[in-house]
C-alpha atoms as a PDB file:
ATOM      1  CA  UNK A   1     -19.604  -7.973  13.091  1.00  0.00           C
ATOM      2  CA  UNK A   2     -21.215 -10.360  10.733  1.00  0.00           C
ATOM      3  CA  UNK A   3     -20.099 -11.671   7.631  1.00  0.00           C
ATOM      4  CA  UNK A   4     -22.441  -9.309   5.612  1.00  0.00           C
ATOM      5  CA  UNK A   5     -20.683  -6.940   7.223  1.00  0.00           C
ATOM      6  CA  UNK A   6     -17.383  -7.776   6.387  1.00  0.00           C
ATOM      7  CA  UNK A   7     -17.900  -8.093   3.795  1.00  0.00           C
ATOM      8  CA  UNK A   8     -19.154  -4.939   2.479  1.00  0.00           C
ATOM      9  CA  UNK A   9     -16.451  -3.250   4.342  1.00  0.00           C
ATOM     10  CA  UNK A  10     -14.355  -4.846   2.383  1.00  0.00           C
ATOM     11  CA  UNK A  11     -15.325  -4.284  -0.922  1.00  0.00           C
ATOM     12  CA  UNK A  12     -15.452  -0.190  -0.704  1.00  0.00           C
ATOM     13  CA  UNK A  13     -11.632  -0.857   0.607  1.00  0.00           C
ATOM     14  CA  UNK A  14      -9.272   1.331  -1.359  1.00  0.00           C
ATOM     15  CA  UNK A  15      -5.710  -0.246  -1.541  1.00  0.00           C
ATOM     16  CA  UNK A  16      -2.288   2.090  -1.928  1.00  0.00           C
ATOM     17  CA  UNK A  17       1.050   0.310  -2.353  1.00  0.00           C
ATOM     18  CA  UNK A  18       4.753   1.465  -2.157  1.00  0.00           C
ATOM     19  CA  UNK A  19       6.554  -1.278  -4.487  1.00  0.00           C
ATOM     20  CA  UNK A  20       9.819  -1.445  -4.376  1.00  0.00           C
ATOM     21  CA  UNK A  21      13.227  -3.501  -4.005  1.00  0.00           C
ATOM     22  CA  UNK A  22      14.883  -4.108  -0.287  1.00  0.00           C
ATOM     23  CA  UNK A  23      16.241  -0.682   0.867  1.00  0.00           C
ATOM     24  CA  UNK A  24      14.763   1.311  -2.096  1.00  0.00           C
ATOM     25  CA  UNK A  25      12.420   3.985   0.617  1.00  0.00           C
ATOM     26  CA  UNK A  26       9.367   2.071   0.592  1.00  0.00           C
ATOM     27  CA  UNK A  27       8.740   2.270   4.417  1.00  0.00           C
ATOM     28  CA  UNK A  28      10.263   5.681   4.255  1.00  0.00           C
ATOM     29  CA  UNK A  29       8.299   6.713   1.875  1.00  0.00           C
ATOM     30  CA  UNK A  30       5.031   5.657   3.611  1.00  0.00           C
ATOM     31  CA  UNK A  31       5.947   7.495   6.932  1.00  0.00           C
ATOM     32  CA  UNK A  32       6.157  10.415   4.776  1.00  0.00           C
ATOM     33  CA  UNK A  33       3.138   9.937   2.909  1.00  0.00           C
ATOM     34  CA  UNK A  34       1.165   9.206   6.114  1.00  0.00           C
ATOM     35  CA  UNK A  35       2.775  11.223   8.719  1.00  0.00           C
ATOM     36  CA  UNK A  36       2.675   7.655  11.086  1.00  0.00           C
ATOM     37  CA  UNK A  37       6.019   6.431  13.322  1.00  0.00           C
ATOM     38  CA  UNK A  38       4.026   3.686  14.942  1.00  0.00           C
ATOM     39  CA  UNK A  39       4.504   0.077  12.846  1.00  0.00           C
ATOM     40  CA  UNK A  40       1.348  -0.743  12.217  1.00  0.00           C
ATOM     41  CA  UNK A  41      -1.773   0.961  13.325  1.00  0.00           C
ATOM     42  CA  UNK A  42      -4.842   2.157  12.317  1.00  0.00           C
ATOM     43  CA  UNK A  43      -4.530   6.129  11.329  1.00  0.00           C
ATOM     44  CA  UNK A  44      -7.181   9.130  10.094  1.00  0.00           C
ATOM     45  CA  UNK A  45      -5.202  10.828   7.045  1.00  0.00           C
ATOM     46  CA  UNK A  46      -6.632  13.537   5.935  1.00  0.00           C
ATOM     47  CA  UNK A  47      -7.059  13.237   1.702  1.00  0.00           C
ATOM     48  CA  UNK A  48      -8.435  15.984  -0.412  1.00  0.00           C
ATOM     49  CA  UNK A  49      -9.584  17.667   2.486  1.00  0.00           C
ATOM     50  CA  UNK A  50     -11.661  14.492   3.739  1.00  0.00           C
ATOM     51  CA  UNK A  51     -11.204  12.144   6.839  1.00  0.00           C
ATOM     52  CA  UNK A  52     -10.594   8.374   5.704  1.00  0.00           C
ATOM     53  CA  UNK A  53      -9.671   5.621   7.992  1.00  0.00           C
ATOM     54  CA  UNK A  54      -6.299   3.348   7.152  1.00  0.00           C
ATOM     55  CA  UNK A  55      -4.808   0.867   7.876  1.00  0.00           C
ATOM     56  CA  UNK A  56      -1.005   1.087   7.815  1.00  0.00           C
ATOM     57  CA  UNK A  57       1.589  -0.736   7.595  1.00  0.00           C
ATOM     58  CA  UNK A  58       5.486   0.258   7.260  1.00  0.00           C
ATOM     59  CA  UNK A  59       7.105  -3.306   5.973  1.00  0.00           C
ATOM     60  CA  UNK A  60       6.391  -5.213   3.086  1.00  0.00           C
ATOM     61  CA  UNK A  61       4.334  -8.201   4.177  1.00  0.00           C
ATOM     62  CA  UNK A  62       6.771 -10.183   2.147  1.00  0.00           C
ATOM     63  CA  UNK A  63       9.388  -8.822   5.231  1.00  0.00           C
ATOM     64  CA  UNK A  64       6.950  -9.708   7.466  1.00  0.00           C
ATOM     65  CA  UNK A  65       5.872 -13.160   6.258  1.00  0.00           C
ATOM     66  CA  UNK A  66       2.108 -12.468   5.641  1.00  0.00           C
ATOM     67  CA  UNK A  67       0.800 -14.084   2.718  1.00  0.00           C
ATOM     68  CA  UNK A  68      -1.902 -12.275   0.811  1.00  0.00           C
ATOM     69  CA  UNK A  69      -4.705 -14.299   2.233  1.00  0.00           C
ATOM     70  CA  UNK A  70      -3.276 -13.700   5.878  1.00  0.00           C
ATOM     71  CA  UNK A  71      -3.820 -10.089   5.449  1.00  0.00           C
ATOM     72  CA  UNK A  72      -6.910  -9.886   3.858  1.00  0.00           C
ATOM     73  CA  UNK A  73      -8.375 -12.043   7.004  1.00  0.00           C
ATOM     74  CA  UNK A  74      -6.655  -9.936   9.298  1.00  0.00           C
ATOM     75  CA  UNK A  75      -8.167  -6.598   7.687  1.00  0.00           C
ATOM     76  CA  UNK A  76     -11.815  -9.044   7.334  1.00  0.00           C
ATOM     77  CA  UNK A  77     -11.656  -9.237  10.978  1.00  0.00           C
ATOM     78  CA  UNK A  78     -11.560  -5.734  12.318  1.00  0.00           C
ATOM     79  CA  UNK A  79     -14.657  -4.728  13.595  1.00  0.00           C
ATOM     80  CA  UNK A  80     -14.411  -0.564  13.400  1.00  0.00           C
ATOM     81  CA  UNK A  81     -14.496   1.257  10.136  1.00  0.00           C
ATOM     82  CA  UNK A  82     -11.676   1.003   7.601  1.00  0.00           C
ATOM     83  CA  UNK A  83     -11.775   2.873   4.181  1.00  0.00           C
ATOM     84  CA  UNK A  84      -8.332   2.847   2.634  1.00  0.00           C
ATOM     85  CA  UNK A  85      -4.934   0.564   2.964  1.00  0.00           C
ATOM     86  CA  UNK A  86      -1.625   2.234   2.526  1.00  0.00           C
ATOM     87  CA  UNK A  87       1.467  -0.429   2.767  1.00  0.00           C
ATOM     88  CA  UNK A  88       4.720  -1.491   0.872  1.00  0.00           C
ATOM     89  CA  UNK A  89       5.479  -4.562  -1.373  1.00  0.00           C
ATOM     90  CA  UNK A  90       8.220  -5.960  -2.199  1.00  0.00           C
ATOM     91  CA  UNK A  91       8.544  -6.094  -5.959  1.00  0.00           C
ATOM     92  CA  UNK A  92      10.184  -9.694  -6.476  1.00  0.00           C
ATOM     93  CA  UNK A  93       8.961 -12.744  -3.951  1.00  0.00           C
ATOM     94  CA  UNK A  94      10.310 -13.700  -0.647  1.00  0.00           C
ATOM     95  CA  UNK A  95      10.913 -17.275   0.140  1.00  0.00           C
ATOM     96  CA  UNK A  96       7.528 -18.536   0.158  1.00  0.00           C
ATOM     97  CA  UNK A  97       6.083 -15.144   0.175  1.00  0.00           C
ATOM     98  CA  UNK A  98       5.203 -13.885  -3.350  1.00  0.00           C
ATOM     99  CA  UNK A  99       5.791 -11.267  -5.634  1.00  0.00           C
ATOM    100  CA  UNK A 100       3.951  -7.736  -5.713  1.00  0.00           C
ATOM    101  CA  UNK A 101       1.590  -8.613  -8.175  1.00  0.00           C
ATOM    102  CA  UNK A 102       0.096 -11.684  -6.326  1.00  0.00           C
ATOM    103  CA  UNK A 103      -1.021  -9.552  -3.507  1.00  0.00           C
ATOM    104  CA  UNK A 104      -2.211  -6.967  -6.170  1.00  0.00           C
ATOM    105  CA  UNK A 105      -4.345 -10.027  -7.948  1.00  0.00           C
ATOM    106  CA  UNK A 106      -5.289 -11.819  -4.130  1.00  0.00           C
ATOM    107  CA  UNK A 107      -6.559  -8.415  -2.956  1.00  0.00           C
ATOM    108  CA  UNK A 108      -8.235  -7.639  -6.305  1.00  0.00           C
ATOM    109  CA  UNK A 109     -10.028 -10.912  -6.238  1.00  0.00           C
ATOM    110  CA  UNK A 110     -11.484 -10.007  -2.105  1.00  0.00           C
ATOM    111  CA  UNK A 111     -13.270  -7.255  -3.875  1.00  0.00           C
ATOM    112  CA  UNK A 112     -10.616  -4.346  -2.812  1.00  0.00           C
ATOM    113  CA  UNK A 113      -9.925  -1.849  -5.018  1.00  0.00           C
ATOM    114  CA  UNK A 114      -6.395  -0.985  -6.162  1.00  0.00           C
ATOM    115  CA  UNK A 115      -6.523   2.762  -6.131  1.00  0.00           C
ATOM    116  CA  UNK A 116      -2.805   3.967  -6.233  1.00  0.00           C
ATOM    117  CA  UNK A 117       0.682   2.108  -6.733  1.00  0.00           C
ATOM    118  CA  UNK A 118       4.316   3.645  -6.447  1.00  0.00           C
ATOM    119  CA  UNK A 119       7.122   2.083  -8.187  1.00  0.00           C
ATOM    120  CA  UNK A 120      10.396   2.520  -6.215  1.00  0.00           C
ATOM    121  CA  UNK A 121      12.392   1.016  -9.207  1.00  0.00           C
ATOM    122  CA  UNK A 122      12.589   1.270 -12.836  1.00  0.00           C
ATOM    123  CA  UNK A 123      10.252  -2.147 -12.930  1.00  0.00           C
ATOM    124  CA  UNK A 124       7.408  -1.244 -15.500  1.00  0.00           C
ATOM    125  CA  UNK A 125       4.286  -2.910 -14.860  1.00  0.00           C
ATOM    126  CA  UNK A 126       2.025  -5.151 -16.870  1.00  0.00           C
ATOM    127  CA  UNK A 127      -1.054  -4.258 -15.055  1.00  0.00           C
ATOM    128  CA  UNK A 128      -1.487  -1.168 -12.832  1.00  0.00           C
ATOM    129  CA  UNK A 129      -5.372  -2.405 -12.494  1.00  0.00           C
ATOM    130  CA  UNK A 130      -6.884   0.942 -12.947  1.00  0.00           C
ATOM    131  CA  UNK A 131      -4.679   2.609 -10.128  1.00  0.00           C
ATOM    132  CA  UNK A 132      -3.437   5.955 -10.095  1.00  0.00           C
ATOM    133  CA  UNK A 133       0.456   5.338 -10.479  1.00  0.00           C
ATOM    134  CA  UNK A 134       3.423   7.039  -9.965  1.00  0.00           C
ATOM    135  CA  UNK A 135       6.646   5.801 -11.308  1.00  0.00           C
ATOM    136  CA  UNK A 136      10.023   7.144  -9.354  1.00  0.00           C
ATOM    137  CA  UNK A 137      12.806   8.173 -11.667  1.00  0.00           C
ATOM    138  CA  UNK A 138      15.936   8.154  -9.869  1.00  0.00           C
ATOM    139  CA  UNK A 139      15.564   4.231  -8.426  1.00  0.00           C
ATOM    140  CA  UNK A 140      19.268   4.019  -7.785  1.00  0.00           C
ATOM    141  CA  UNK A 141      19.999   7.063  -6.179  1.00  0.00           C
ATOM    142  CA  UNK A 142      16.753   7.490  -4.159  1.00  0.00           C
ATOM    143  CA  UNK A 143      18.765   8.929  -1.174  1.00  0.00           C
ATOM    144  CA  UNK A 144      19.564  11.862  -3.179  1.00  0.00           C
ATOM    145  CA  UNK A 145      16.099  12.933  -3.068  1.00  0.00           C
ATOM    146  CA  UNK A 146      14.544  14.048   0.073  1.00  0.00           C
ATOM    147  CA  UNK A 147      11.791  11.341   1.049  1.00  0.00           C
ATOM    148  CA  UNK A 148       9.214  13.990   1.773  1.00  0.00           C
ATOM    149  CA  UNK A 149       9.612  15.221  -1.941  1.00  0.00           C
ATOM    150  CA  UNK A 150       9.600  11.863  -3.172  1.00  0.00           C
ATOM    151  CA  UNK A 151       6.087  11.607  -0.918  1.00  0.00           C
ATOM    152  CA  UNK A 152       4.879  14.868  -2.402  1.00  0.00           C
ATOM    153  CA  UNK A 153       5.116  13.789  -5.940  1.00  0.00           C
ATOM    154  CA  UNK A 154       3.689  10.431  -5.060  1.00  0.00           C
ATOM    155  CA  UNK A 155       0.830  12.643  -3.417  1.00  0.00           C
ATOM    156  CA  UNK A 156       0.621  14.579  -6.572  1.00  0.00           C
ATOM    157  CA  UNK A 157       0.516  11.293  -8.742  1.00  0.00           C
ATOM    158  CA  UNK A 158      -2.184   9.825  -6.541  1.00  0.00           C
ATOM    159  CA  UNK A 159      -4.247  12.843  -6.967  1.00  0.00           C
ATOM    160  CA  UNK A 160      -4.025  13.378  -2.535  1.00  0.00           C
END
């Protein structure tokens, strides 16, 4: 694949983030939302009754110590269709690895578009970049809800 092509694979990419604290559901919550056990792979959801193509991942990259430019190389070097991204964020930084909202801006700025964002935490954002968000209430006592309700209101939020 050429770099034209890349590139324009890229910039139709539709991002969807988990955000959350350590512990708070976030890879729970995206097995639920995407019906995937396997770490990381590349999975057809179905969405409004269409087929898209995503990448997923099931820890934060934070947890995983991929910076944001890391990933968007990695995703810039598949070579087979990808339309959407569904992974978790940690909310606050990780030793060199940085908060949420430096991914948000570092995958903004590769021409990716931030479609949907779930708050696992009572954190209220100062950008939500045009996504569709959904903002859990009970961020303490998470557990108490089932995590496939949890991913049917985040469903319902992100208009899926």
């Amino acid at each position: 694949m050429n770099t034209v092509q890349q590139k324009t694979i890229s910039n139709t990419l539709k991002v969807h983030v988990v955000i959350g604290n350590p512990n708070s559901g976030k890879s729970t919550t995206i097995r639920h939302l995407s019906g995937c056990r396997i770490k990381e792979n590349n999975w057809h959801i179905c969405v409004n009754g269409s087929s898209r193509i995503f990448v997923v991942r099931m820890s934060s990259l934070q947890e995983k110590s991929i910076s944001p430019q890391d990933f968007i190389n990695e995703i810039n070097q598949i070579t087979h269709p990808v339309t959407d991204i569904l992974l978790p964020l940690r909310l606050q930084k990780r030793a060199a690895f940085p908060d949420y909202a430096a991914y948000l801006l570092a995958f903004q700025n590769a021409g990716w578009q931030i479609a949907s964002l779930a708050f696992m935490s009572q954190h209220q954002p100062s950008n939500t970049y045009g996504a569709a968000v959904y903002m859990h209430q009970q961020p303490n006592n998470w557990r108490l809800q089932p995590s496939n309700l949890i991913a049917d209101n985040i469903r319902s939020a992100w208009g899926w």
